[in-house]
C-alpha atoms as a PDB file:
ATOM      1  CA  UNK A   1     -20.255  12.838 -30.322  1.00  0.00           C
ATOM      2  CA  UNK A   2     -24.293  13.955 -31.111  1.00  0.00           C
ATOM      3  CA  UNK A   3     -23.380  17.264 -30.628  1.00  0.00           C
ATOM      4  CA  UNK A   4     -20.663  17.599 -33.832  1.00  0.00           C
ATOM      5  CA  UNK A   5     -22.399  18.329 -37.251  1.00  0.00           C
ATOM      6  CA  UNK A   6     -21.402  16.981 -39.813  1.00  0.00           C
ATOM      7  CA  UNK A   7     -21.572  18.358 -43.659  1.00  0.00           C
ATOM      8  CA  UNK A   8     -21.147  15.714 -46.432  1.00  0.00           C
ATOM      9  CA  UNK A   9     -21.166  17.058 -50.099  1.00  0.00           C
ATOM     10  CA  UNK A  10     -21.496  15.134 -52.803  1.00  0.00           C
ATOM     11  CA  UNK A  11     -23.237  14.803 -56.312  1.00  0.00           C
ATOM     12  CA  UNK A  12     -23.716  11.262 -56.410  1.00  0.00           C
ATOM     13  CA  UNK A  13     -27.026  10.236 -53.719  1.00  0.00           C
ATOM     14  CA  UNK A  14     -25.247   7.121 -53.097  1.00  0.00           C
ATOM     15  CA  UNK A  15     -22.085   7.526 -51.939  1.00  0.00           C
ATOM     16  CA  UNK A  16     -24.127  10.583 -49.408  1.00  0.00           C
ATOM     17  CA  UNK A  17     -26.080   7.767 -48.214  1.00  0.00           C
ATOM     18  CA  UNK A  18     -22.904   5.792 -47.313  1.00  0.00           C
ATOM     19  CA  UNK A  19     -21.518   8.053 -45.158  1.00  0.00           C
ATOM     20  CA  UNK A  20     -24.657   9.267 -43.698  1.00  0.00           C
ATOM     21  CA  UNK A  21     -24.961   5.397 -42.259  1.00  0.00           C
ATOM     22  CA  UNK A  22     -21.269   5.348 -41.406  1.00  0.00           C
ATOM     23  CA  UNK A  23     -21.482   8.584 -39.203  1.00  0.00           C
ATOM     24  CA  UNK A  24     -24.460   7.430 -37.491  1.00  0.00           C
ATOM     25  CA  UNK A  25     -23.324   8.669 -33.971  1.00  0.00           C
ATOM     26  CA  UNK A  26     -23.171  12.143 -35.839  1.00  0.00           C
ATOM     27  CA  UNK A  27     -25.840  14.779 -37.081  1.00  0.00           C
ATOM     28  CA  UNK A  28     -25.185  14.705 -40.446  1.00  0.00           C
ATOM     29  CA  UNK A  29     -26.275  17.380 -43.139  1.00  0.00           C
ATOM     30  CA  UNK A  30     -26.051  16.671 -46.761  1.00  0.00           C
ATOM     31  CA  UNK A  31     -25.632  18.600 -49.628  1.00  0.00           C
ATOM     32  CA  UNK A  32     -25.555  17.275 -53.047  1.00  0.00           C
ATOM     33  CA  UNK A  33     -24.369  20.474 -55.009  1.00  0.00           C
ATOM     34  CA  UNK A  34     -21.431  23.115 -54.297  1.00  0.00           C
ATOM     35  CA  UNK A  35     -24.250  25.813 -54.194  1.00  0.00           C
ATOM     36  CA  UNK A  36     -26.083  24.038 -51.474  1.00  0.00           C
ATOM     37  CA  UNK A  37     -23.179  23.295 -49.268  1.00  0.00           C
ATOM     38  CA  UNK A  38     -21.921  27.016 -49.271  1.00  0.00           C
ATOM     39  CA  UNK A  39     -25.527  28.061 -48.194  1.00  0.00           C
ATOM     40  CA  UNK A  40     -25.801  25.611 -45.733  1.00  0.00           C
ATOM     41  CA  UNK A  41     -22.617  26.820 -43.732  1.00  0.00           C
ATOM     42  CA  UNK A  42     -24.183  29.858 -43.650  1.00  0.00           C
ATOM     43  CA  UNK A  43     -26.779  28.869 -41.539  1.00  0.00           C
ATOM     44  CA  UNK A  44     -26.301  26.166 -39.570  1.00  0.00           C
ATOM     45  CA  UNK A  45     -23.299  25.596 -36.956  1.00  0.00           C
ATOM     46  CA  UNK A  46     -20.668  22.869 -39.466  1.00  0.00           C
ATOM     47  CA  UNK A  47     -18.033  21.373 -37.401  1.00  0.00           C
ATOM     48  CA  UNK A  48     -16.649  19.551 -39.992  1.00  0.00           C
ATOM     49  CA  UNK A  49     -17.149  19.220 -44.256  1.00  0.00           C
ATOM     50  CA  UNK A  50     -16.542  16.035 -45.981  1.00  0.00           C
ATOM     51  CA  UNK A  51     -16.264  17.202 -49.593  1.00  0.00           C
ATOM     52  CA  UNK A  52     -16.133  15.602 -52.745  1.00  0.00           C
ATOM     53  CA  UNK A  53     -13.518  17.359 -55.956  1.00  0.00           C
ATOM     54  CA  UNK A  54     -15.408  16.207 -58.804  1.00  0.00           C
ATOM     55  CA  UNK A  55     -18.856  18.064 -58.904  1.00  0.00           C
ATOM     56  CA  UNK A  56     -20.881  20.194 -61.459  1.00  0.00           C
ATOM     57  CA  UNK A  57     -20.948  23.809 -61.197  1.00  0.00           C
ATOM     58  CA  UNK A  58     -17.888  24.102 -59.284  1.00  0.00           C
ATOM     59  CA  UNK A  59     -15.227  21.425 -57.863  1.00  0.00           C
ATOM     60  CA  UNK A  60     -14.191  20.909 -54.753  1.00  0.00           C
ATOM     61  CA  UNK A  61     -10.869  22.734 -54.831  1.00  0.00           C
ATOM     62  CA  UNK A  62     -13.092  26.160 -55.054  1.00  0.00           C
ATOM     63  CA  UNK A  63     -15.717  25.438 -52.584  1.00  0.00           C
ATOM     64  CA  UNK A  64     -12.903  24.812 -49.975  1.00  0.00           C
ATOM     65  CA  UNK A  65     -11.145  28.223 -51.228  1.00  0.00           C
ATOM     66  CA  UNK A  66     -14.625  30.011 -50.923  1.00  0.00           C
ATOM     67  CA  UNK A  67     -14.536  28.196 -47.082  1.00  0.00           C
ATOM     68  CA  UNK A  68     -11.300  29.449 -46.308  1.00  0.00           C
ATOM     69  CA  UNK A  69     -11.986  33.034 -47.557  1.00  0.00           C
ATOM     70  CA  UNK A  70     -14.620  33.818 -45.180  1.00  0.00           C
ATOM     71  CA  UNK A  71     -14.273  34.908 -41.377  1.00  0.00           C
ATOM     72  CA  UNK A  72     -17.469  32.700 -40.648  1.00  0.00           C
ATOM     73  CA  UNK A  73     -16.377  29.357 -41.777  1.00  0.00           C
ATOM     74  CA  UNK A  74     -12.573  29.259 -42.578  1.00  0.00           C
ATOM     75  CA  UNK A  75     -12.177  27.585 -39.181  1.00  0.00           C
ATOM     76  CA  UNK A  76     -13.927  24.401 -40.521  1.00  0.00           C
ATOM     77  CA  UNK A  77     -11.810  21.497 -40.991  1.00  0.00           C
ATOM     78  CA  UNK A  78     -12.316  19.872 -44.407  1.00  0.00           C
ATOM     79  CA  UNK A  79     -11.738  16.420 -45.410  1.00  0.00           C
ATOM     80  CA  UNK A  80     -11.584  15.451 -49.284  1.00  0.00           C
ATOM     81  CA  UNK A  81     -13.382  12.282 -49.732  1.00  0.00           C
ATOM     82  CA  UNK A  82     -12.494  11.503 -53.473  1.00  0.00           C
ATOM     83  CA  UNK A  83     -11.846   9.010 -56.161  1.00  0.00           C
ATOM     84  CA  UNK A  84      -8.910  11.317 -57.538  1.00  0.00           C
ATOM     85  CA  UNK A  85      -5.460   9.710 -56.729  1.00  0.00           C
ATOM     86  CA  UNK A  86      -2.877  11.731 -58.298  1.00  0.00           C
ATOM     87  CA  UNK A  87      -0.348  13.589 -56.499  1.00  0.00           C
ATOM     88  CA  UNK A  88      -0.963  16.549 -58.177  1.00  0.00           C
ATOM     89  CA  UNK A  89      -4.680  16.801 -56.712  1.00  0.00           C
ATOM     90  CA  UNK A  90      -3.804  15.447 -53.586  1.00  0.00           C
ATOM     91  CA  UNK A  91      -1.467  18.473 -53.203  1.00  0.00           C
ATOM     92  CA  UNK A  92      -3.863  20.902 -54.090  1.00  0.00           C
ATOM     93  CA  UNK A  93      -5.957  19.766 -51.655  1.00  0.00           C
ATOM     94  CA  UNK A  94      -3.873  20.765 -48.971  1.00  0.00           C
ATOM     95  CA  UNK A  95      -2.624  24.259 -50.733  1.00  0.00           C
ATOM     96  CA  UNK A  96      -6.251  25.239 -50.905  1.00  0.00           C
ATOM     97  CA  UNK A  97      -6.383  24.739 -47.468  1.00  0.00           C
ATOM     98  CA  UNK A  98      -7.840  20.736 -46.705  1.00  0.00           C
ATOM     99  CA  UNK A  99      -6.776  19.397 -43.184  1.00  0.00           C
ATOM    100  CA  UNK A 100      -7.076  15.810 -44.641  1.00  0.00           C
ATOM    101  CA  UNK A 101      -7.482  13.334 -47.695  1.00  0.00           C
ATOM    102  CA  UNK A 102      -9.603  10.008 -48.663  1.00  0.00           C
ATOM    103  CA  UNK A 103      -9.594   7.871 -51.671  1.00  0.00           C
ATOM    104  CA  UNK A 104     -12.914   6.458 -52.770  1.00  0.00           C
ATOM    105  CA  UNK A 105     -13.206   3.709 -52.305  1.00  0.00           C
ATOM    106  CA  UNK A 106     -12.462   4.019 -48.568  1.00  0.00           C
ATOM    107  CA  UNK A 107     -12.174   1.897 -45.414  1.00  0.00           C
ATOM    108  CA  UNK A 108     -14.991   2.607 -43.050  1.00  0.00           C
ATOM    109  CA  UNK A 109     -12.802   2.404 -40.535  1.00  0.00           C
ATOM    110  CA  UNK A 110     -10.086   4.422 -42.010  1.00  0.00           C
ATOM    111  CA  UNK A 111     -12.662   7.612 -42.737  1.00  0.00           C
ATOM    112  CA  UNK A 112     -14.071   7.354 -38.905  1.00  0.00           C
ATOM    113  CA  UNK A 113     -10.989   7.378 -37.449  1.00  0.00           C
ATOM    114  CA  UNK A 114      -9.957  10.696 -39.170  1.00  0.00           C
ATOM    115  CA  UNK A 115     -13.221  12.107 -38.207  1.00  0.00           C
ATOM    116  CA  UNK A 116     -12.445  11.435 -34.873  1.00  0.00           C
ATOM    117  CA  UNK A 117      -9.150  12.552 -34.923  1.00  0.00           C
ATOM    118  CA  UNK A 118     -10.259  15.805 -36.655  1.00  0.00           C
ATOM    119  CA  UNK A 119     -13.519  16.407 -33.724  1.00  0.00           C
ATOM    120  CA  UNK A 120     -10.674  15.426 -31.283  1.00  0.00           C
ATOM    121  CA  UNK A 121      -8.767  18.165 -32.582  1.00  0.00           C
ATOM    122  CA  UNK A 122     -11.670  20.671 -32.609  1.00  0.00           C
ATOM    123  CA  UNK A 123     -12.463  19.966 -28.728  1.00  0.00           C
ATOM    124  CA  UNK A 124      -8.542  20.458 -27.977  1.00  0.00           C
ATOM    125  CA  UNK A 125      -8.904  23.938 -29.831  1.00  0.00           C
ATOM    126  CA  UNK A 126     -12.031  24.855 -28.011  1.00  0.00           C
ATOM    127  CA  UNK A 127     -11.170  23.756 -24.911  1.00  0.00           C
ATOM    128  CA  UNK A 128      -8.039  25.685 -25.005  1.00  0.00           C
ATOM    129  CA  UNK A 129     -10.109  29.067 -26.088  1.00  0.00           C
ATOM    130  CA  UNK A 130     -12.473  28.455 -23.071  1.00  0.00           C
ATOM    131  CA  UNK A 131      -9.315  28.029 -20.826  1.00  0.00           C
ATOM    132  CA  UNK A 132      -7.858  31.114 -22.411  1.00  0.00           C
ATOM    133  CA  UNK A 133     -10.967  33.716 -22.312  1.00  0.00           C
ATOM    134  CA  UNK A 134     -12.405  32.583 -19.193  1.00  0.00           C
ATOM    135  CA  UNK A 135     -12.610  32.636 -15.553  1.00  0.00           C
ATOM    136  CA  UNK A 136     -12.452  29.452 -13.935  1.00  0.00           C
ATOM    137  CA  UNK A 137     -13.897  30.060 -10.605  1.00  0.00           C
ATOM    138  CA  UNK A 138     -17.205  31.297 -12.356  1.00  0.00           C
ATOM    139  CA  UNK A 139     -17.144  30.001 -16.135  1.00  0.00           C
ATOM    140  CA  UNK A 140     -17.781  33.914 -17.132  1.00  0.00           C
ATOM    141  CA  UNK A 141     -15.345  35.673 -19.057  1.00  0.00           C
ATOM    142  CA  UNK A 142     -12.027  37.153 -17.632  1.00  0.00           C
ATOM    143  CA  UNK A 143     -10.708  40.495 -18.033  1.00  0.00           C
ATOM    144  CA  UNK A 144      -8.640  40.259 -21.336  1.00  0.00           C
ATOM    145  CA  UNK A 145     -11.458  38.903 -23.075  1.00  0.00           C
ATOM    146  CA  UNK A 146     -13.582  41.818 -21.854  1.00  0.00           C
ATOM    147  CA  UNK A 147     -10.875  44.031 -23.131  1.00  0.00           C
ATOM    148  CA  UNK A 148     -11.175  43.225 -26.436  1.00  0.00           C
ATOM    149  CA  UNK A 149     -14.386  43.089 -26.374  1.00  0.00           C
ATOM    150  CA  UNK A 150     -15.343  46.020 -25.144  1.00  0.00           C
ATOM    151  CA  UNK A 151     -13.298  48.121 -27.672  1.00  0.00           C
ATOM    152  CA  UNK A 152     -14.907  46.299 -30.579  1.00  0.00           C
ATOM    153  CA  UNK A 153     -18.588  46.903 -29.273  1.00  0.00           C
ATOM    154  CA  UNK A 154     -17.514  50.414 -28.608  1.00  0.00           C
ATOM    155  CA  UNK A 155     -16.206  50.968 -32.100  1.00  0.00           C
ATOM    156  CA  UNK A 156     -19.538  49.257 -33.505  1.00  0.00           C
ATOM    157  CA  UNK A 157     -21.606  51.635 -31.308  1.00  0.00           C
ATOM    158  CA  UNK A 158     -20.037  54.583 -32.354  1.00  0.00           C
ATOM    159  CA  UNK A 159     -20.142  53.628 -36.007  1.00  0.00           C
ATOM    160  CA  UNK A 160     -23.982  52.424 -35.505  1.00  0.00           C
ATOM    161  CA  UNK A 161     -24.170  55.450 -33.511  1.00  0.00           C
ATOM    162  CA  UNK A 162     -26.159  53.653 -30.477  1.00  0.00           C
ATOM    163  CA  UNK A 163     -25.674  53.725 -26.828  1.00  0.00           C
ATOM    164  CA  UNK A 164     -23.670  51.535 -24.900  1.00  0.00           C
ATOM    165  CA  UNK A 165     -23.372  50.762 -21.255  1.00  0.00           C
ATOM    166  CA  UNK A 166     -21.410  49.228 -18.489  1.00  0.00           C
ATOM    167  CA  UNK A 167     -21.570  48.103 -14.895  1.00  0.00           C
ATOM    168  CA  UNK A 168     -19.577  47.621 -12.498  1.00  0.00           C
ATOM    169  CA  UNK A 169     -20.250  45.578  -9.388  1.00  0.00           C
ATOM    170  CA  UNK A 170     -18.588  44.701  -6.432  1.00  0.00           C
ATOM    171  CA  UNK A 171     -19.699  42.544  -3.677  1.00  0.00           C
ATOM    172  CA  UNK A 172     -20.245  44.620  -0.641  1.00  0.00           C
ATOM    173  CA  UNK A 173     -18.464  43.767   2.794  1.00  0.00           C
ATOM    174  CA  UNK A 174     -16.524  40.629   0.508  1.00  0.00           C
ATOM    175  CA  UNK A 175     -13.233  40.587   3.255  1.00  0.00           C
ATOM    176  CA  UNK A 176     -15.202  40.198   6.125  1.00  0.00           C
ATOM    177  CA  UNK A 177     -17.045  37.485   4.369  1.00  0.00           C
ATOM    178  CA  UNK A 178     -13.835  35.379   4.028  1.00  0.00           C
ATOM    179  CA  UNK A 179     -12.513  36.303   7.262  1.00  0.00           C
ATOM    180  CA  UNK A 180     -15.855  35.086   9.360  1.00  0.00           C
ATOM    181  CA  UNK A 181     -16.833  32.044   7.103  1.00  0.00           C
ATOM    182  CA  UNK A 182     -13.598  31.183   4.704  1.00  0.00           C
ATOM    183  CA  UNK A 183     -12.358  31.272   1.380  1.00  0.00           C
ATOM    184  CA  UNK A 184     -14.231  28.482   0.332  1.00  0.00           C
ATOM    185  CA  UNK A 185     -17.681  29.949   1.004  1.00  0.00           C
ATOM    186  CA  UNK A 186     -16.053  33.334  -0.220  1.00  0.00           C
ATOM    187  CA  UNK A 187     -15.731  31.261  -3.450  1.00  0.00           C
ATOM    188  CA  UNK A 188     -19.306  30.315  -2.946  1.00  0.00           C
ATOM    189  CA  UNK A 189     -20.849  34.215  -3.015  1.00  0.00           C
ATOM    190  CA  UNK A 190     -18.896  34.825  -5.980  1.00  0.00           C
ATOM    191  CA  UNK A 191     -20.108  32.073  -7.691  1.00  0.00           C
ATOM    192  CA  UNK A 192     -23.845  32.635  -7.117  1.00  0.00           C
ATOM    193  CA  UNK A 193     -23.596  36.355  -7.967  1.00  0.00           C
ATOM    194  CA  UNK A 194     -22.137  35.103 -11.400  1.00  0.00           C
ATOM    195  CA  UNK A 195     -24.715  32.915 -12.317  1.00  0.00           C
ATOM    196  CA  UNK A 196     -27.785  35.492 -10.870  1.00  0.00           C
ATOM    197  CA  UNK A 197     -25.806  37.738 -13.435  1.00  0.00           C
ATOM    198  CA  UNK A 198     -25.969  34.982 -16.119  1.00  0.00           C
ATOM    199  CA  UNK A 199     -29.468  34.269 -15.707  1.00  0.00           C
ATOM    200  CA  UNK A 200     -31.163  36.980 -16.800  1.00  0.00           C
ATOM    201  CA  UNK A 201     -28.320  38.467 -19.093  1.00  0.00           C
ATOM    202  CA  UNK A 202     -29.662  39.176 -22.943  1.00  0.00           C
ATOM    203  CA  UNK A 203     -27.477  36.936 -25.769  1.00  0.00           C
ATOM    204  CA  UNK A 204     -25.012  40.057 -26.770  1.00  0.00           C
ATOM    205  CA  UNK A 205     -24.605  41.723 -23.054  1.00  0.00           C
ATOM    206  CA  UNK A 206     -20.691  40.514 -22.092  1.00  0.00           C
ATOM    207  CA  UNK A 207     -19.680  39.387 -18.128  1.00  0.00           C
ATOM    208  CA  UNK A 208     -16.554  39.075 -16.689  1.00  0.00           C
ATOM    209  CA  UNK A 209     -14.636  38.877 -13.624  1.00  0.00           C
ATOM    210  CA  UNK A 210     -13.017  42.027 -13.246  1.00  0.00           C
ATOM    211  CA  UNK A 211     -11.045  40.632 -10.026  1.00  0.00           C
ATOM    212  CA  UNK A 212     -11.251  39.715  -6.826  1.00  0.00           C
ATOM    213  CA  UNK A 213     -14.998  39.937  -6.090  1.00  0.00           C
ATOM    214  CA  UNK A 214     -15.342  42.460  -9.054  1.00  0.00           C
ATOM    215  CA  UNK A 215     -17.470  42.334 -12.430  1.00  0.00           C
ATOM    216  CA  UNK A 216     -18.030  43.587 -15.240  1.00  0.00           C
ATOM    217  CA  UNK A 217     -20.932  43.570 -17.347  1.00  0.00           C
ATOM    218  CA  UNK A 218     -21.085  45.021 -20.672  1.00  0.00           C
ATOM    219  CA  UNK A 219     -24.457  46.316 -22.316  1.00  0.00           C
ATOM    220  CA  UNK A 220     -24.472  47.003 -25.958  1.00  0.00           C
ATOM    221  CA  UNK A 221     -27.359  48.973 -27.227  1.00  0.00           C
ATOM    222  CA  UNK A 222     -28.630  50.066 -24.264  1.00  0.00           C
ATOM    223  CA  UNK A 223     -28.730  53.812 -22.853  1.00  0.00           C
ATOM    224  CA  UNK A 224     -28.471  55.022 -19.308  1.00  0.00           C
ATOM    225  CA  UNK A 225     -31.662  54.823 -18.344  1.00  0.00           C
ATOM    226  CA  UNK A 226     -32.152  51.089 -19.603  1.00  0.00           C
ATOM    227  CA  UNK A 227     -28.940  50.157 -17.888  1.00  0.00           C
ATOM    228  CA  UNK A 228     -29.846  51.316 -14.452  1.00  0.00           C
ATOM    229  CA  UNK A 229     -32.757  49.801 -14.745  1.00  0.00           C
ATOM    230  CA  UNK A 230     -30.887  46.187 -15.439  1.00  0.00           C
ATOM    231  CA  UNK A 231     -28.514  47.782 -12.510  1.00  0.00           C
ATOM    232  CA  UNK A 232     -31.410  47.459  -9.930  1.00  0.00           C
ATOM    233  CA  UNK A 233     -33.113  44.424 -11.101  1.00  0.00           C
ATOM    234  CA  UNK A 234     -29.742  43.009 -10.547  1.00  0.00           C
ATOM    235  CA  UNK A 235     -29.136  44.184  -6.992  1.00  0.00           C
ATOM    236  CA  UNK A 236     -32.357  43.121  -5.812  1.00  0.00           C
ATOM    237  CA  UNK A 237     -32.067  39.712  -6.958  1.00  0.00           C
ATOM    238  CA  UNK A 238     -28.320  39.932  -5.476  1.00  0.00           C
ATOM    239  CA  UNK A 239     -30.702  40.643  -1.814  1.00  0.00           C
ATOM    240  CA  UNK A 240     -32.970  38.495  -2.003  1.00  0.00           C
ATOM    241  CA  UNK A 241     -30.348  35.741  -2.733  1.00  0.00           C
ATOM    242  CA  UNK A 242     -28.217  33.827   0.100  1.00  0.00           C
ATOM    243  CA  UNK A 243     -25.069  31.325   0.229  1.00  0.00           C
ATOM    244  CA  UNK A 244     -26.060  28.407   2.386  1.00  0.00           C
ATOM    245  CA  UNK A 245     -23.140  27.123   4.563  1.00  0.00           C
ATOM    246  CA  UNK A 246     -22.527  23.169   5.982  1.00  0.00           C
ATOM    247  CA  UNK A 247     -24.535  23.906   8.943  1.00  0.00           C
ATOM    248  CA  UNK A 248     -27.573  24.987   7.501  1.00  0.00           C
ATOM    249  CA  UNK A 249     -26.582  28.955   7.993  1.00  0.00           C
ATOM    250  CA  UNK A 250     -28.257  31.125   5.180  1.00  0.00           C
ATOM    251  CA  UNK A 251     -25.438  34.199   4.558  1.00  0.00           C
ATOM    252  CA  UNK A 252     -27.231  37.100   2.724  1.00  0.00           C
ATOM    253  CA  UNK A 253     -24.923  39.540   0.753  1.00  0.00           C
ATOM    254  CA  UNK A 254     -25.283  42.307  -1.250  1.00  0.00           C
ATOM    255  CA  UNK A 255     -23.531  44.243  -4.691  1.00  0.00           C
ATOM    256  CA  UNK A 256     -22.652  48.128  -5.254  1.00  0.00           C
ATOM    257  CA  UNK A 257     -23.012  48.851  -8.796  1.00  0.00           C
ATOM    258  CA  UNK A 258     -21.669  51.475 -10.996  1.00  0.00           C
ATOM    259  CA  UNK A 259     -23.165  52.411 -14.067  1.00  0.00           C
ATOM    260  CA  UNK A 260     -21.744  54.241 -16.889  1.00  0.00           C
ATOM    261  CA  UNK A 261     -22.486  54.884 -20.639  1.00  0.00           C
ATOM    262  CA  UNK A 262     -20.210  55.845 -23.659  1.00  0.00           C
ATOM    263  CA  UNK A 263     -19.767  59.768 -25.108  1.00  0.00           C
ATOM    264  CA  UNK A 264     -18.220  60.309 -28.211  1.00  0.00           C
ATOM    265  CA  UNK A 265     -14.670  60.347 -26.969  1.00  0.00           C
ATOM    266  CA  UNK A 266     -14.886  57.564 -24.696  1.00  0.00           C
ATOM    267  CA  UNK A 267     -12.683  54.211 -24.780  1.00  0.00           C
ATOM    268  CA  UNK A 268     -13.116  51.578 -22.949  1.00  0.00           C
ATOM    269  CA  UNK A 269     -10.659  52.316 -20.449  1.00  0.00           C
ATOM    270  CA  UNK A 270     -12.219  56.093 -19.862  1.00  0.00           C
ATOM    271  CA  UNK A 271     -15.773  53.640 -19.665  1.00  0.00           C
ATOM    272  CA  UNK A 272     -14.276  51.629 -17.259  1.00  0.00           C
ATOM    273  CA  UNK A 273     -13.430  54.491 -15.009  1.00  0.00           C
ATOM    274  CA  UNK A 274     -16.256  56.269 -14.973  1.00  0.00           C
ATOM    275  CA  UNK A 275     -18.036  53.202 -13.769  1.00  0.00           C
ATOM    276  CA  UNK A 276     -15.288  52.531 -10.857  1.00  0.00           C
ATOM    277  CA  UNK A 277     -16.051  56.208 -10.004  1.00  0.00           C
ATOM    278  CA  UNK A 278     -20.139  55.268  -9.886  1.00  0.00           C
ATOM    279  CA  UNK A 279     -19.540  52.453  -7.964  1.00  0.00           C
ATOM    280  CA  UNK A 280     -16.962  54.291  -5.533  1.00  0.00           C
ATOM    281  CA  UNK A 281     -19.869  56.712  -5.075  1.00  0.00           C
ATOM    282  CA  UNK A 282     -22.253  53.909  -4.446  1.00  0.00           C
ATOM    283  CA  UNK A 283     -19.816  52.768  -1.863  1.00  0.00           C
ATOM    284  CA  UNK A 284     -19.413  55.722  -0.038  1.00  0.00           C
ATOM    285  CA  UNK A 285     -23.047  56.209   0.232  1.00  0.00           C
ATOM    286  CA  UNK A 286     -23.755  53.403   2.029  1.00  0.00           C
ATOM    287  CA  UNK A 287     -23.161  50.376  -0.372  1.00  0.00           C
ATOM    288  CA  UNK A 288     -26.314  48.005  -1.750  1.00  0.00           C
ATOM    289  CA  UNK A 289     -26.895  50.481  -4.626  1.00  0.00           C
ATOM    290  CA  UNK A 290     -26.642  51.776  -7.785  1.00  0.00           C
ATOM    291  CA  UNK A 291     -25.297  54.949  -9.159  1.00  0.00           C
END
């Protein structure tokens, strides 16, 4: 529960200061003006708005429209906390895009439980994302997500006109690994070349699980050079790493990577390829390196 925000707005200090007590197992943010709010969701990360209608400047109705309008915050749930009962309000509420509606005065109990039920809703949502845009050996990203995002970064490149980079790696040697120790330790290797991959990997750079014991890693703004650079920093920490078995038995593995970066022309399927054709290379010419 400390990890939801929560953004109250409302003009009147007191009734702020009764939900900020009432929400106590939240971190609460609040905003005593329309203005402030909308700034507010703009930077900080809201999980949910309590909002008031009645307000100077601009009511409630329009705030939540403003919400709704923009990319960054339409996903935020907002419940009307209010003193307006009518049915015609009440109805607006929800055309202008509210999930939920309280009359002032409220039960305490009544307003927590649709918080809850709202955050309960928001971890269903989430959790269902993560299930759908992950792998869930290795917690990295799966292949469609890569998809997608690939081709977006790629358009953004070429309209930014920067470079952009991929690898691909593949665990060297991976079948005889599961036919001498198992599929479970298999599991293992893959596992501990995702998160070496995660740990040094820069906030917009993009890893998934290609398949099998195959990944991806995608590397916006970064040229050739720069990405075989990140290519044999990775490999070496990939050597230097081991997979320790039940009885004490340290097995040592190692990664061929491909690297490619974007021309004009290129999608991300032609990307894709010419990094499988690197890392074939790399393969062929002995595995545990880069080209």
């Amino acid at each position: 529960m400390q990890n939801r925000t929560i953004l109250a707005v409302d003009d009147t200090i007191e009734n702020l200061d009764v939900l900020v007590d009432l929400l106590s197992d939240y971190d609460v943010i609040d905003a005593t003006s329309p203005t402030e709010a909308l700034e507010i969701v703009k930077e900080e990360k809201i999980d949910l708005i309590l909002l008031d209608i009645m307000m100077p400047q601009m009511d409630g109705f329009e705030v939540c429209r403003r919400l709704k309008a923009d990319p960054r915050t339409k996903d935020i749930p907002v419940i009307f906390v209010t003193a307006k009962t009518d049915e015609e309000s009440i109805e607006k509420a929800y055309d202008v895009g509210g999930s939920d509606y309280i009359t002032k005065p409220f039960l305490p109990k009544k307003l927590l439980a649709r918080v809850k039920k709202e955050l309960r809703i928001i971890g269903l949502i989430e959790k269902l994302n993560k299930q759908a845009t992950t792998d869930p050996l290795t917690g990295v990203y799966n292949r469609r997500f890569f998809m997608d995002s690939c081709q977006k970064n790629i358009a953004l490149a070429k309209r930014k006109k920067e470079p952009l980079s991929i690898l691909m790696i593949d665990i060297d040697h991976f079948k005889q690994i599961n036919d001498t120790y198992g599929h479970a330790i298999g599991d293992e290797v893959i596992q501990k070349l995702s998160s070496i991959m995660q740990e040094s990997q820069r906030k917009s750079d993009v890893i998934a699980r290609y398949g099998g014991e195959e990944f991806l890693i995608l590397l916006p703004d970064t040229p050739y050079e720069s990405a075989k650079e990140v290519a044999q920093k990775l490999r070496k920490k990939v050597e230097e790493s081991f997979v320790e078995t039940h009885n004490d038995e340290k097995i040592r593995f190692s990664v061929s990577i491909g690297v490619a970066t974007i021309n004009k022309e290129d999608s991300c399927q032609k990307l894709i390829q010419n990094a499988d054709k690197a890392l074939y290379q790399a393969k062929e010419s002995g595995r545990n390196r880069v080209c």
